[in-house]
Each structure stands twice: as C-alpha cells, then as structure tokens.
Protein backbone atom coordinates (compact mmCIF):
# COMPACT_ATOMS: atom_id res chain seq x y z
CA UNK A 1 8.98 22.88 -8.18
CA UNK A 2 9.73 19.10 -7.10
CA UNK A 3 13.58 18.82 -5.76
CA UNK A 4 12.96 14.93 -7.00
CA UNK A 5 11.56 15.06 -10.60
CA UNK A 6 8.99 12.28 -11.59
CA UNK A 7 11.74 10.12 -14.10
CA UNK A 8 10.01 7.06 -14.79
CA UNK A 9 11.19 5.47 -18.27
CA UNK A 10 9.25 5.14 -21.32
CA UNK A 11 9.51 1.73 -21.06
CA UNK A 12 5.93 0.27 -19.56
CA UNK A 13 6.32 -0.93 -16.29
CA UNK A 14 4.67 -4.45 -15.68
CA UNK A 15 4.61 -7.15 -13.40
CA UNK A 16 8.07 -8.06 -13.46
CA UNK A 17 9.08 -11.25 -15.12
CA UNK A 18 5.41 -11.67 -16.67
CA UNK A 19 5.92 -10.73 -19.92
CA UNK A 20 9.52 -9.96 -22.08
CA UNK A 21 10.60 -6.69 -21.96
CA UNK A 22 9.14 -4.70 -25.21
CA UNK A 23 12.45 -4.02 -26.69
CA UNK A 24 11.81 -1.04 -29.37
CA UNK A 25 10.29 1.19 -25.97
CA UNK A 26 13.59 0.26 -24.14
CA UNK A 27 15.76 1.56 -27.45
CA UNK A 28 13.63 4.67 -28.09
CA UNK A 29 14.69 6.00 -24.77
CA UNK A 30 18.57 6.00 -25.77
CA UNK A 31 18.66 8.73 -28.40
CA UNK A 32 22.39 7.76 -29.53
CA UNK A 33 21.09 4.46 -30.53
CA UNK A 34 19.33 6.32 -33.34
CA UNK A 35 22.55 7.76 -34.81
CA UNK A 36 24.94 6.12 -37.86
CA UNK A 37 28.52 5.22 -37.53
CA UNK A 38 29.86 4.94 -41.28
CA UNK A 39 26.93 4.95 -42.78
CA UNK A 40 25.12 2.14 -40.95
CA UNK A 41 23.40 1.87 -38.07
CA UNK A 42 25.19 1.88 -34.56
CA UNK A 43 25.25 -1.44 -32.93
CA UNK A 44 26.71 -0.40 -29.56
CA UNK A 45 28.05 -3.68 -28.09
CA UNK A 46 30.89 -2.08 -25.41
CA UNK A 47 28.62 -1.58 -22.74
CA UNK A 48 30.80 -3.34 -20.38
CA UNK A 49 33.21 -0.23 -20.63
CA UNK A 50 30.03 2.11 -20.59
CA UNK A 51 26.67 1.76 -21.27
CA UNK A 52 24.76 4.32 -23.62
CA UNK A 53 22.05 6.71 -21.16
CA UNK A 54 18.02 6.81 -21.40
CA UNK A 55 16.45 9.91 -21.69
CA UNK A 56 15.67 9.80 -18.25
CA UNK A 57 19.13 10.24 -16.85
CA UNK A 58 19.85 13.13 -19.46
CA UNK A 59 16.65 14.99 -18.32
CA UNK A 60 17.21 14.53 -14.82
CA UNK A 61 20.93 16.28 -14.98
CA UNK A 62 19.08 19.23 -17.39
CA UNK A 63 16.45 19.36 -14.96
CA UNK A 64 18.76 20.25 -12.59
CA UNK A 65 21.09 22.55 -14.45
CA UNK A 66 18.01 24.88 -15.51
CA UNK A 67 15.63 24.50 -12.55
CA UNK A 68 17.53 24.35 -9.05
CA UNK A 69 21.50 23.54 -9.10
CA UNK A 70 23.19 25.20 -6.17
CA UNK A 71 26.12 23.29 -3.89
CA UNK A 72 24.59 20.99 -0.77
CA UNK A 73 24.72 20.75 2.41
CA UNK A 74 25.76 23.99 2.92
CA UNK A 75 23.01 26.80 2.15
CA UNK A 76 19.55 27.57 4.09
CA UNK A 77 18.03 28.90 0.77
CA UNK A 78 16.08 26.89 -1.74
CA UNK A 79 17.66 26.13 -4.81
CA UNK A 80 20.34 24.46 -1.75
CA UNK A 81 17.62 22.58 -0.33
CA UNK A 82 16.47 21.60 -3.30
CA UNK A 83 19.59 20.40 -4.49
CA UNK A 84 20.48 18.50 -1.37
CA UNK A 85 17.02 16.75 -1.54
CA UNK A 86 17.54 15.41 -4.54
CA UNK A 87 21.20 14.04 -3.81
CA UNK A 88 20.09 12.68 -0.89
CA UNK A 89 16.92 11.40 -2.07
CA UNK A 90 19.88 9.20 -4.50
CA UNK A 91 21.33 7.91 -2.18
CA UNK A 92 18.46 6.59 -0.48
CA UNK A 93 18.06 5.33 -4.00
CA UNK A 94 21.52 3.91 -3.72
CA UNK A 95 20.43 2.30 -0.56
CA UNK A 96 17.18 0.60 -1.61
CA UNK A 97 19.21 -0.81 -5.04
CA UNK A 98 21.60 -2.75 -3.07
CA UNK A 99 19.40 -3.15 -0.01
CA UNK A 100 21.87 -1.59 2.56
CA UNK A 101 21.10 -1.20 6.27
CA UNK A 102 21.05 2.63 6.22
CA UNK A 103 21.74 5.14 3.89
CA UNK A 104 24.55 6.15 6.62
CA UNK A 105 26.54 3.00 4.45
CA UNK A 106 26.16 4.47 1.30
CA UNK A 107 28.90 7.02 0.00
CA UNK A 108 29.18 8.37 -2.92
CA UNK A 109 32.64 8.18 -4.73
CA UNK A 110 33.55 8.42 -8.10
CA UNK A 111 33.63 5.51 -9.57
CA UNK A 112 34.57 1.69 -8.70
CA UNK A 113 38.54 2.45 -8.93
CA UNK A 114 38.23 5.17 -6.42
CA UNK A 115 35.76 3.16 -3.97
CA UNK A 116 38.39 0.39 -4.17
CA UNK A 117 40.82 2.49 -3.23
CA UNK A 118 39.07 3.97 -0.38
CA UNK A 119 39.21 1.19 1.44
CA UNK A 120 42.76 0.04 0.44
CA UNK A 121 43.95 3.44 2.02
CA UNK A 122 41.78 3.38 5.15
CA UNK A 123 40.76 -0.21 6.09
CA UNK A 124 43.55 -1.59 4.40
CA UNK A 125 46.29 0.47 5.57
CA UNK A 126 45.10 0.53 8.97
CA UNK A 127 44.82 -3.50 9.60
CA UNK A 128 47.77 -4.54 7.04
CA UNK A 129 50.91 -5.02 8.75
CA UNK A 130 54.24 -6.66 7.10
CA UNK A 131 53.77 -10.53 7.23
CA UNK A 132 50.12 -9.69 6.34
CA UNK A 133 48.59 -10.96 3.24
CA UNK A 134 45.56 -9.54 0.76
CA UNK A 135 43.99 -12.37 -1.40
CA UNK A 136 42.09 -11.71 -5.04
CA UNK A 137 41.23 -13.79 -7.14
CA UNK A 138 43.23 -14.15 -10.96
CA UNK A 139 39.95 -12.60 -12.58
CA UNK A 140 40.45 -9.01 -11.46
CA UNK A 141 40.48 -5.57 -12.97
CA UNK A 142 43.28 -3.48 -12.70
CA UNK A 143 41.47 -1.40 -10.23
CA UNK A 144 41.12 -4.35 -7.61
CA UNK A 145 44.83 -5.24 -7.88
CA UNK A 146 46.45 -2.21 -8.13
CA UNK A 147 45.14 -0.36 -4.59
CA UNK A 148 46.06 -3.69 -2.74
CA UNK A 149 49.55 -3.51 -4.50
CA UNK A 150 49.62 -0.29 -2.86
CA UNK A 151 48.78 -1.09 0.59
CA UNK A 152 50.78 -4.58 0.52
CA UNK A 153 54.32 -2.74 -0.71
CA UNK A 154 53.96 -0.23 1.91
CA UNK A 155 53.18 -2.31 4.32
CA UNK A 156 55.66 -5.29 4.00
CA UNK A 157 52.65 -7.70 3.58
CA UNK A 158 51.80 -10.11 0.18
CA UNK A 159 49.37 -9.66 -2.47
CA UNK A 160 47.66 -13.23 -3.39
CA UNK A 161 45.68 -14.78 -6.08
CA UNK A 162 43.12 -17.44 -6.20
CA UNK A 163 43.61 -19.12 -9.56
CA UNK A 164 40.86 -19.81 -12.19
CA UNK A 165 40.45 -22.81 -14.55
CA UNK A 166 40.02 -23.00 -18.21
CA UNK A 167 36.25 -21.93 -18.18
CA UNK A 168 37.33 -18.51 -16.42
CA UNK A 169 36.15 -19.47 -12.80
CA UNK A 170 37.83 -19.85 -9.65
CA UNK A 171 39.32 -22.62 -8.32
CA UNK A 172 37.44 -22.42 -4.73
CA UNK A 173 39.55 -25.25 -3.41
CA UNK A 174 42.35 -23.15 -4.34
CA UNK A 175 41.11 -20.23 -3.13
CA UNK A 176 40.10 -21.93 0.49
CA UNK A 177 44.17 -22.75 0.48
CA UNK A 178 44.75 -19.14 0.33
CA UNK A 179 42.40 -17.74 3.02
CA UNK A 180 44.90 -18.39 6.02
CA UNK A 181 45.29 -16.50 9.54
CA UNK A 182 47.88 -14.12 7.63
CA UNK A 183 44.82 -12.49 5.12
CA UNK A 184 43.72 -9.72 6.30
CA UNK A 185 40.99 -8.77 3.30
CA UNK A 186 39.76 -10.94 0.16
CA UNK A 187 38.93 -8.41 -2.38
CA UNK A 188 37.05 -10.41 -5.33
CA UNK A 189 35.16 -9.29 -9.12
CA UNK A 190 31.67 -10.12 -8.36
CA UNK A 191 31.32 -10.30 -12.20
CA UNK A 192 34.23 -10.44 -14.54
CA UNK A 193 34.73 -7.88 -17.22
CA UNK A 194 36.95 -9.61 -19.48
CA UNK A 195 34.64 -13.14 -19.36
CA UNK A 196 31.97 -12.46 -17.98
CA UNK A 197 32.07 -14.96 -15.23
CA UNK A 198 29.70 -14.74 -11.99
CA UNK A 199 31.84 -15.80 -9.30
CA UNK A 200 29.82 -17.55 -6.52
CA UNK A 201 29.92 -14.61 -4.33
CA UNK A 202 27.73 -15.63 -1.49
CA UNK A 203 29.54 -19.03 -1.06
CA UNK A 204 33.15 -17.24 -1.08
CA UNK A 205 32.19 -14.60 1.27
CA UNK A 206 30.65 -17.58 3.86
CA UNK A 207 34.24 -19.30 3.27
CA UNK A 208 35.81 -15.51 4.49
CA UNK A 209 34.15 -14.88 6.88
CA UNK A 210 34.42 -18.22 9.05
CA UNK A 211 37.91 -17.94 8.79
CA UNK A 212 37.60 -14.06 9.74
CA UNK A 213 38.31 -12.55 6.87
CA UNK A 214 36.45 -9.37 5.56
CA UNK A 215 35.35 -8.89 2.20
CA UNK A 216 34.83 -5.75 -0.59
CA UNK A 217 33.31 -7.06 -3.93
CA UNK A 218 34.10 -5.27 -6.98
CA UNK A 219 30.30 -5.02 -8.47
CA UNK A 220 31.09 -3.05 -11.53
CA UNK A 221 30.11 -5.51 -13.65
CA UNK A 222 27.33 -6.87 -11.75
CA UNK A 223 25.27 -3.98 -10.56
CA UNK A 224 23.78 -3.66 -14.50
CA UNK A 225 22.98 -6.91 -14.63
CA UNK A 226 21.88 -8.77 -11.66
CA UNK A 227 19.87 -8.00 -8.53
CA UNK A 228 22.68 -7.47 -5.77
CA UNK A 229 21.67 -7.66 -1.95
CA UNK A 230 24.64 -6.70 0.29
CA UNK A 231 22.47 -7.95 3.96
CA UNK A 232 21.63 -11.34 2.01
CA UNK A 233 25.34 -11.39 0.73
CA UNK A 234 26.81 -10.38 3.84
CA UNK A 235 29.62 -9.03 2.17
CA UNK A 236 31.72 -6.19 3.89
CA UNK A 237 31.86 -3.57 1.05
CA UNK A 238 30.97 -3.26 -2.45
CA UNK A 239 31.24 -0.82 -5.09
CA UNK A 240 29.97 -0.12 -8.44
CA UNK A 241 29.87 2.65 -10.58
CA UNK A 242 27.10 4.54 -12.25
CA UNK A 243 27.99 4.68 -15.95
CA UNK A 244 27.97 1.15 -16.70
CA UNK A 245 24.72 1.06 -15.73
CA UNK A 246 23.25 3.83 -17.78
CA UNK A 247 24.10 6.80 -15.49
CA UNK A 248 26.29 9.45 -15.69
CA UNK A 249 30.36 8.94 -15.35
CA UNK A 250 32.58 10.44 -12.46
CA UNK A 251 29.30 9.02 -10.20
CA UNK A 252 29.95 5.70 -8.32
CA UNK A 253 29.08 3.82 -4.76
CA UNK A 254 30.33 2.49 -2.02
CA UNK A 255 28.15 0.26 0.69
CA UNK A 256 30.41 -0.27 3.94
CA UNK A 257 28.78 -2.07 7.09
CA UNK A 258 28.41 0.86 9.47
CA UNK A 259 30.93 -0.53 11.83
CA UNK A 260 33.57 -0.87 9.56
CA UNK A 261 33.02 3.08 8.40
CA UNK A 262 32.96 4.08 12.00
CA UNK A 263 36.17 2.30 12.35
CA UNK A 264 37.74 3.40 9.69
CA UNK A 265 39.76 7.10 9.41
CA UNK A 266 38.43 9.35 6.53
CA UNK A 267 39.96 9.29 2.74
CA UNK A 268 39.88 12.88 2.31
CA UNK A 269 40.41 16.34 4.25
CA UNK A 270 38.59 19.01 3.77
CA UNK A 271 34.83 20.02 2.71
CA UNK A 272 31.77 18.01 4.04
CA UNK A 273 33.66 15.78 6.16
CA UNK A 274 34.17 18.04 9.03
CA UNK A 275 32.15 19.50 11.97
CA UNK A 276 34.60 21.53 13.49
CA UNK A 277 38.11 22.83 12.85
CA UNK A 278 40.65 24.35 14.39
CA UNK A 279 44.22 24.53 14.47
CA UNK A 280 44.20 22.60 17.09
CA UNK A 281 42.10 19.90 16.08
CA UNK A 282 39.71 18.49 13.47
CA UNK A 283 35.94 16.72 14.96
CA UNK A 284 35.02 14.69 11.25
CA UNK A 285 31.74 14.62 10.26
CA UNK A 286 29.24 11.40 10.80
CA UNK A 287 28.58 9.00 8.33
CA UNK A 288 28.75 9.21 5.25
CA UNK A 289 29.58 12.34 5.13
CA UNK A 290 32.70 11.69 6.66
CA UNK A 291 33.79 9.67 3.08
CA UNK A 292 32.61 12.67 0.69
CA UNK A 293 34.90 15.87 1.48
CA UNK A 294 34.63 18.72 -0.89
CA UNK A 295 32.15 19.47 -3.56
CA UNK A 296 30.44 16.50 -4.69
CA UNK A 297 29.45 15.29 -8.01
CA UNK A 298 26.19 16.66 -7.52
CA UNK A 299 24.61 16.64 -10.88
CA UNK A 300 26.11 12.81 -11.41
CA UNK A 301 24.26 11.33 -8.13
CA UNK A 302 20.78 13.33 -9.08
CA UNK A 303 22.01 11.22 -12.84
CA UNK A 304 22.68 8.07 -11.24
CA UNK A 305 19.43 8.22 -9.36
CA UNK A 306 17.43 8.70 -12.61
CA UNK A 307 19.26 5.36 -13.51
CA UNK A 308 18.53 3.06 -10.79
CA UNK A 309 15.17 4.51 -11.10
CA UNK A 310 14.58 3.21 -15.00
CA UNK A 311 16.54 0.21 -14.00
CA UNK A 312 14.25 -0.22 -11.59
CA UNK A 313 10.81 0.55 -13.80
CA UNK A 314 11.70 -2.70 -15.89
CA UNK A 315 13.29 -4.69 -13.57
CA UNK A 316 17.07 -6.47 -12.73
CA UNK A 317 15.36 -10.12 -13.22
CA UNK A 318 13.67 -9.16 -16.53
CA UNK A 319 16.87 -7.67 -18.33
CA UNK A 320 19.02 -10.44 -17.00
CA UNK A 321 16.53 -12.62 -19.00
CA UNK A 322 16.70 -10.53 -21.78
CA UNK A 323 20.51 -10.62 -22.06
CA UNK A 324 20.46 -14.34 -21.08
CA UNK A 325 18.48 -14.95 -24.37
CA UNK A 326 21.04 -12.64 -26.50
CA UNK A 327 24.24 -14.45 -24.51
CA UNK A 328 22.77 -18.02 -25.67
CA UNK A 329 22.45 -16.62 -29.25
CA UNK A 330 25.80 -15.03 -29.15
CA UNK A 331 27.44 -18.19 -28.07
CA UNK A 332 26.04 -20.09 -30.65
CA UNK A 333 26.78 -17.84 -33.58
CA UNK A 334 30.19 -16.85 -32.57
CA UNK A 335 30.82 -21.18 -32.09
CA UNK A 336 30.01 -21.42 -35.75
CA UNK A 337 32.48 -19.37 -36.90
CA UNK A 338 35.67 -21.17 -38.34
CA UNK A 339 38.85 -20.53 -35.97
CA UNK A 340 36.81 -18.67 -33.38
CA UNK A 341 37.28 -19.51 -30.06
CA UNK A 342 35.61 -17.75 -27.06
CA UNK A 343 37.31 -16.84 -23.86
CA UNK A 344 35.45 -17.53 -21.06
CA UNK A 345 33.11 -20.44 -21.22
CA UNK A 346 31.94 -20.65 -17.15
CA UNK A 347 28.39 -21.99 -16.29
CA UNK A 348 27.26 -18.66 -14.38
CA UNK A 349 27.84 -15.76 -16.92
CA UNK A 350 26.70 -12.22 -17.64
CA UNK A 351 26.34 -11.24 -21.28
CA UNK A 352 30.10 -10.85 -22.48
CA UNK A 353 31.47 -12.55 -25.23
CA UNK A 354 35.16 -12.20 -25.60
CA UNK A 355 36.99 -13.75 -27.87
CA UNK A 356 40.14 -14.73 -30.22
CA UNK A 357 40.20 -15.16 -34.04
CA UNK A 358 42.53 -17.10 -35.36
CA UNK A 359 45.20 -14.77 -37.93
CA UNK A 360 43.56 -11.65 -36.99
CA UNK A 361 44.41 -9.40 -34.03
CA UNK A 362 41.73 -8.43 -32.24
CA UNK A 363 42.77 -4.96 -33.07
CA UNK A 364 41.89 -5.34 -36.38
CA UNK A 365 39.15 -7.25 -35.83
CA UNK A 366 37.49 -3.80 -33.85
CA UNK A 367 38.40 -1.69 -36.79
CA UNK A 368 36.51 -3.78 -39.43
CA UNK A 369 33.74 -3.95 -36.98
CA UNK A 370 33.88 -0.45 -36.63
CA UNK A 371 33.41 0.17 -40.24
CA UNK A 372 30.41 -2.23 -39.80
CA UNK A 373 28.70 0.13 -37.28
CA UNK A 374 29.38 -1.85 -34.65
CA UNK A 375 31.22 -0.86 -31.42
CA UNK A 376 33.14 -3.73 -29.60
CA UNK A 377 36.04 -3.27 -27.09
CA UNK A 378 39.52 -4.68 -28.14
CA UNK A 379 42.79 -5.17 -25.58
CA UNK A 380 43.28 -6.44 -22.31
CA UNK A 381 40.02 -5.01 -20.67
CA UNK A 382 42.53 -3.94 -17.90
CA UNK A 383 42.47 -7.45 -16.64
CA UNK A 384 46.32 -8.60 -17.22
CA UNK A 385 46.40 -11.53 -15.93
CA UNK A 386 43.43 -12.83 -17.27
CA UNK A 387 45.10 -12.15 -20.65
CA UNK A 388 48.37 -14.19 -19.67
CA UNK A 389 46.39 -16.96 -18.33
CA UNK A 390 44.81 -18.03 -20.94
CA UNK A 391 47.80 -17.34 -23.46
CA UNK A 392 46.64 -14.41 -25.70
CA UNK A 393 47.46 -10.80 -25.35
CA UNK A 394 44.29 -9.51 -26.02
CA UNK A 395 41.02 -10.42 -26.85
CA UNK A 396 37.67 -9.11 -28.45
CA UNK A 397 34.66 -8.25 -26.16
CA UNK A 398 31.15 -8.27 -27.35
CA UNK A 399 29.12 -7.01 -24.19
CA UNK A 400 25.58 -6.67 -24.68
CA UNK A 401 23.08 -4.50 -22.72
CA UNK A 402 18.90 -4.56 -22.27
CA UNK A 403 18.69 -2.47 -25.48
CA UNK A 404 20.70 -5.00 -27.77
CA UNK A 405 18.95 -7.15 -29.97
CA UNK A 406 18.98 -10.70 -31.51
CA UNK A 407 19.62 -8.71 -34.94
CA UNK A 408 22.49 -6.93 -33.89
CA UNK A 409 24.02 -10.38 -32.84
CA UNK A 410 23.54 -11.38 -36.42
CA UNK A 411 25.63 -7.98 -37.79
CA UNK A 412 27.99 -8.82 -35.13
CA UNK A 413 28.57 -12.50 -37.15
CA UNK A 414 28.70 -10.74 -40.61
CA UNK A 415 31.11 -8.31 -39.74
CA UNK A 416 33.73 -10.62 -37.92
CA UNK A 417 33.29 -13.02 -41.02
CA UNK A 418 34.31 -10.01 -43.39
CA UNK A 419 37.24 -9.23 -41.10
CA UNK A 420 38.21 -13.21 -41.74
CA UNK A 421 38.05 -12.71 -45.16
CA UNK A 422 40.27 -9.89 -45.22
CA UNK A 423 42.91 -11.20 -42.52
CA UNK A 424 43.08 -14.88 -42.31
C-alpha cells in the first residue's frame, strides 16, 4: 500500500502552454458540475469564495479514510507512518508550489484568515510597539485588516492604508508616502477578491524592503491562478488557502523565511509543538512543527496535496490563459449591457468580474441568476472599504475558474438581462 497515492488528473498532461487546455477532460473531473440547480444546468461562477473539487482531491481524502488514517507524528506503527508520509509528502508539495527554501517554512494552518493572524499575534505583537504603524493597502479582505486592527489597538500603534484609484489599483506613490521609519509590517492582497486586481507585488515588496519593512502577502486569490515564487518575490510571508484552489476547506499555508519563524514565539500550546514539558518549563518543537500544535487537519493536507498535484498536471500558465480568454469575453459582454457598469477595470487582473446594475440590487440580481442555474456571489466580498470607495454597498461577482466556459459567459448575459427586465 503506497502512503502517497498516484493522483494525477484526468486531464492529459502536455507540454505546458503548447496547446489550450481540453476543457470537457478538465469538467469531467468535477462531478458537481454535472448536477442541475432549478432545472438547468449549474454554471458555478463563485469560485473566488470556493472553487468546486476534481475527483482527484475527493479520492485522495477516501483513500485515506478506508486505507491508512491514523494521527501523525506520534505512532511507530504503520497506518501512523503511513499517514505522516503522506502529510508530509504535502507539504513538500506545499513547498515545491510556491518554491520555498525548505519545507521547514511551510506550516500548515487553516486557512488564509488564520495564517494572517498567526503572524499578527506573533511577529506582529512582538515588534509593534505604541507609535508603531502597520500599512495595507485599501483593497483588502477583512481577514488582512482585522488581525492588524488587533495588534495595532493593543499595542498603541496605527493601522494605515495605501489608497487605490478608480481602476481598483494602488496608488504606489501613495503607498511609498506611507512606508515611513514608524511601519513596522506592510501586509498587502496579492490578488483582490472583490476586483480582481494583481497588485504589482514584486515592485511593492522591493519598495519595503529598502526602507526595512517586512512583508506577508495575502495569496488567497492568487495561488489558483498564477504561478507564485516566494525566493523570486522575496516576500516575507504568504498565505493561501486550499479550497479556493480546488482542495479541501479548513486546509491552508503559510511560507515564513526561516529566520523570521525562528524568531518568532509559537501561536499555539499544546500538541506537536513541544519536545519536552514540564512544570517547570516548556523546550518547543523545531520548525514547523513549532506553528502546528494539536491534531492537524490531516485528511485536508493529504486533500490539498491532491490539488496542487492536478493543478500542477495542467499547469498555472495554461489556466491563467484559459481564464484570460473567458475574462476578455466577460468584459465585453457584461460592457454591452445597458446600465452595467463593472467594478474594477485595472490593467493586471485575474478572472473576476464584479459589478453594479443600475435599479437592481445586486441581491436580486443573485437570486434571478440563481433561478438561471447560475451561482454568482452578491455583498461586500468582505472587502468594506473597497465597497465605500467606489460608492456602492455591494456589488455582483462573476469569478470564473479553469473549468468555466465561453458558454457559460453567454448564460451569465441572458440571465442578468432577464433580471433587468424584471427590476429596472
């Protein structure tokens, strides 16, 4: 029995970027896609929230409930071993996807929000002093202001913002104002999940880090859709989480430089993250297991694994040119559509499409679509400010995945011109 099954997608695997991806393989290995809502086809198109999971990622978390589950780390027999193979043989995964140093900077959290927050309660809380100041940008999720919030109320210190324009990007000369000898971390969306916007991470994190500034990117949005390479980057952290791109939920990552992590005290007590206790005194664990106390989500990182590895069979540069092709086609349906306007309009964008219709609330707008099959997020996306900036208290978000297709754009059209009809 193999601790590590073979999961390799259904999908051929070619030379990447030779040939387009063959798009009915890719849907046949997400059996949801197959199902009705209301009596017509699903046209899942809230993958930004959570993307739908291959078969590969489902087997792999079977595989492991029938053939060798047991807890890790801990036990000298073999369904143990096995087991902690195949988590660790993830995170090695983990490691190769984002082209860390060592797997020693890879630990396993549960998601983006509580990789975030990690840091805001160790790093942050142990270089943040009152005076201090933490910068983000005015694109961020709730879960990259919020922990900072935290930290900076506790602490006496400032929370910041770097402001964007109309087209949903960052003012850098703005930003550049805000990076002063007073900020002690620039936390920054490497993607946006309410626009879509790529922020130009590598040129922000140079501008950091020659005034001495760390830096954690929020790669939640990114991870799914564009090839991410923290040593090239030289960013500090980043995070992203496994269920938005097609793995399991409750699974996420966190990359830290090695010296930071040594640095840094742990998040948790108790579990993995020890070596010896007494009541004397606690020796923690080495990295990473120093991060990841208590019982992990083991069947989620063997999941996640599975995903990075069918992410991996057809290739970061080849979906992003998929969804590129499905963006362009989005943008110019959705512009001819009377009293549309779209939200978010930068020159570097992922596949999101949110937008306003004028005389119908967005919440509407989802529950005609709805009733058209088709799944689209409606709200504030947890992004606020975003919201406020640009004047409306919620929008519509179309976010499209490697399995969407140009057809499912066109469904998308019909049904927010029957929810015009009905409302405007």
């Amino acid at each position: 029995m193999s601790a590590s099954p073979d999961l390799r997608p259904a999908t051929e695997v070619r030379p990447s970027s030779a040939v387009a991806i063959d798009i009915s393989a890719v849907r046949r290995d997400f059996p949801i896609l197959s199902r009705q809502v209301h009596g017509r086809p699903l046209v899942y198109l809230d993958n930004a929230a959570s993307s739908q999971k291959p078969r590969a990622v489902i087997e792999a978390e079977r595989s492991l409930y029938e053939e060798y589950y047991a807890n890790v780390h801990r036990g000298v027999h073999t369904l143990s071993m096995a087991s902690t193979d195949a988590y660790e043989a993830a995170r090695s995964k983990a490691q190769r996807f984002l082209n860390a140093g060592s797997p020693r900077e890879i630990i396993f959290t549960r998601g983006t929000t509580e990789a975030i927050n990690l840091v805001a309660a160790t790093f942050g809380r142990s270089r943040v002093r009152a005076g201090d100041e933490v910068l983000v940008s005015g694109l961020e999720h709730h879960s990259n202001i919020v922990p900072w919030q935290m930290v900076c109320e506790e602490k006496g210190a400032r929370l910041r913002a770097a402001p964007i324009n109309d087209d949903g990007e960052i003012v850098l000369d703005e930003l550049a104002k805000r990076l002063t000898t007073r900020t002690r971390i620039l936390a920054l969306a490497h993607v946006s999940n309410a626009l879509g916007t790529v922020n130009p991470v590598a040129q922000i994190i140079e501008m950091a880090h020659a005034r001495g500034v760390p830096v954690l990117l929020d790669g939640a949005q990114a991870a799914p859709h564009v090839e991410v390479d923290v040593q090239a980057l030289g960013c500090d952290f980043y995070a992203f989480s496994g269920h938005k791109i097609y793995g399991p939920s409750g699974i996420g990552v966190l990359y830290g430089k090695a010296s930071l992590l040594e640095e840094m005290p742990p998040y948790q007590g108790g579990g993995d993250m020890i070596l010896s206790v007494s009541f004397e005194k606690t020796t923690y664990n080495e990295l990473p297991y120093k991060f990841e106390a208590g019982t992990p989500n083991i069947a989620g990182v063997v999941g996640l694994g599975a995903a990075l590895d069918w992410v991996g069979g057809i290739g970061l540069d080849r979906i992003a040119a998929h969804e590129h092709g499905l963006l362009e086609q989005g943008t110019r349906r959705l512009q001819e559509v009377p009293g549309l306007k779209i939200i978010g309009t930068a020159r570097d964008k992922v596949a999101v499409l949110s937008f306003v219709v004028e005389g119908v609330h967005p919440h509407d707008m989802g529950t005609v679509l709805d009733y058209e099959g088709v799944a689209v997020r409606t709200g504030h996306h947890c992004a606020q400010p975003v919201m406020e900036r640009f004047g409306v208290p919620a929008t519509t978000r179309a976010s499209l995945a490697v399995y969407n297709t140009k057809e499912e754009i066109d469904v998308l059209v019909e049904g927010i011109q029957k929810a015009r009809e009905m409302f405007a």
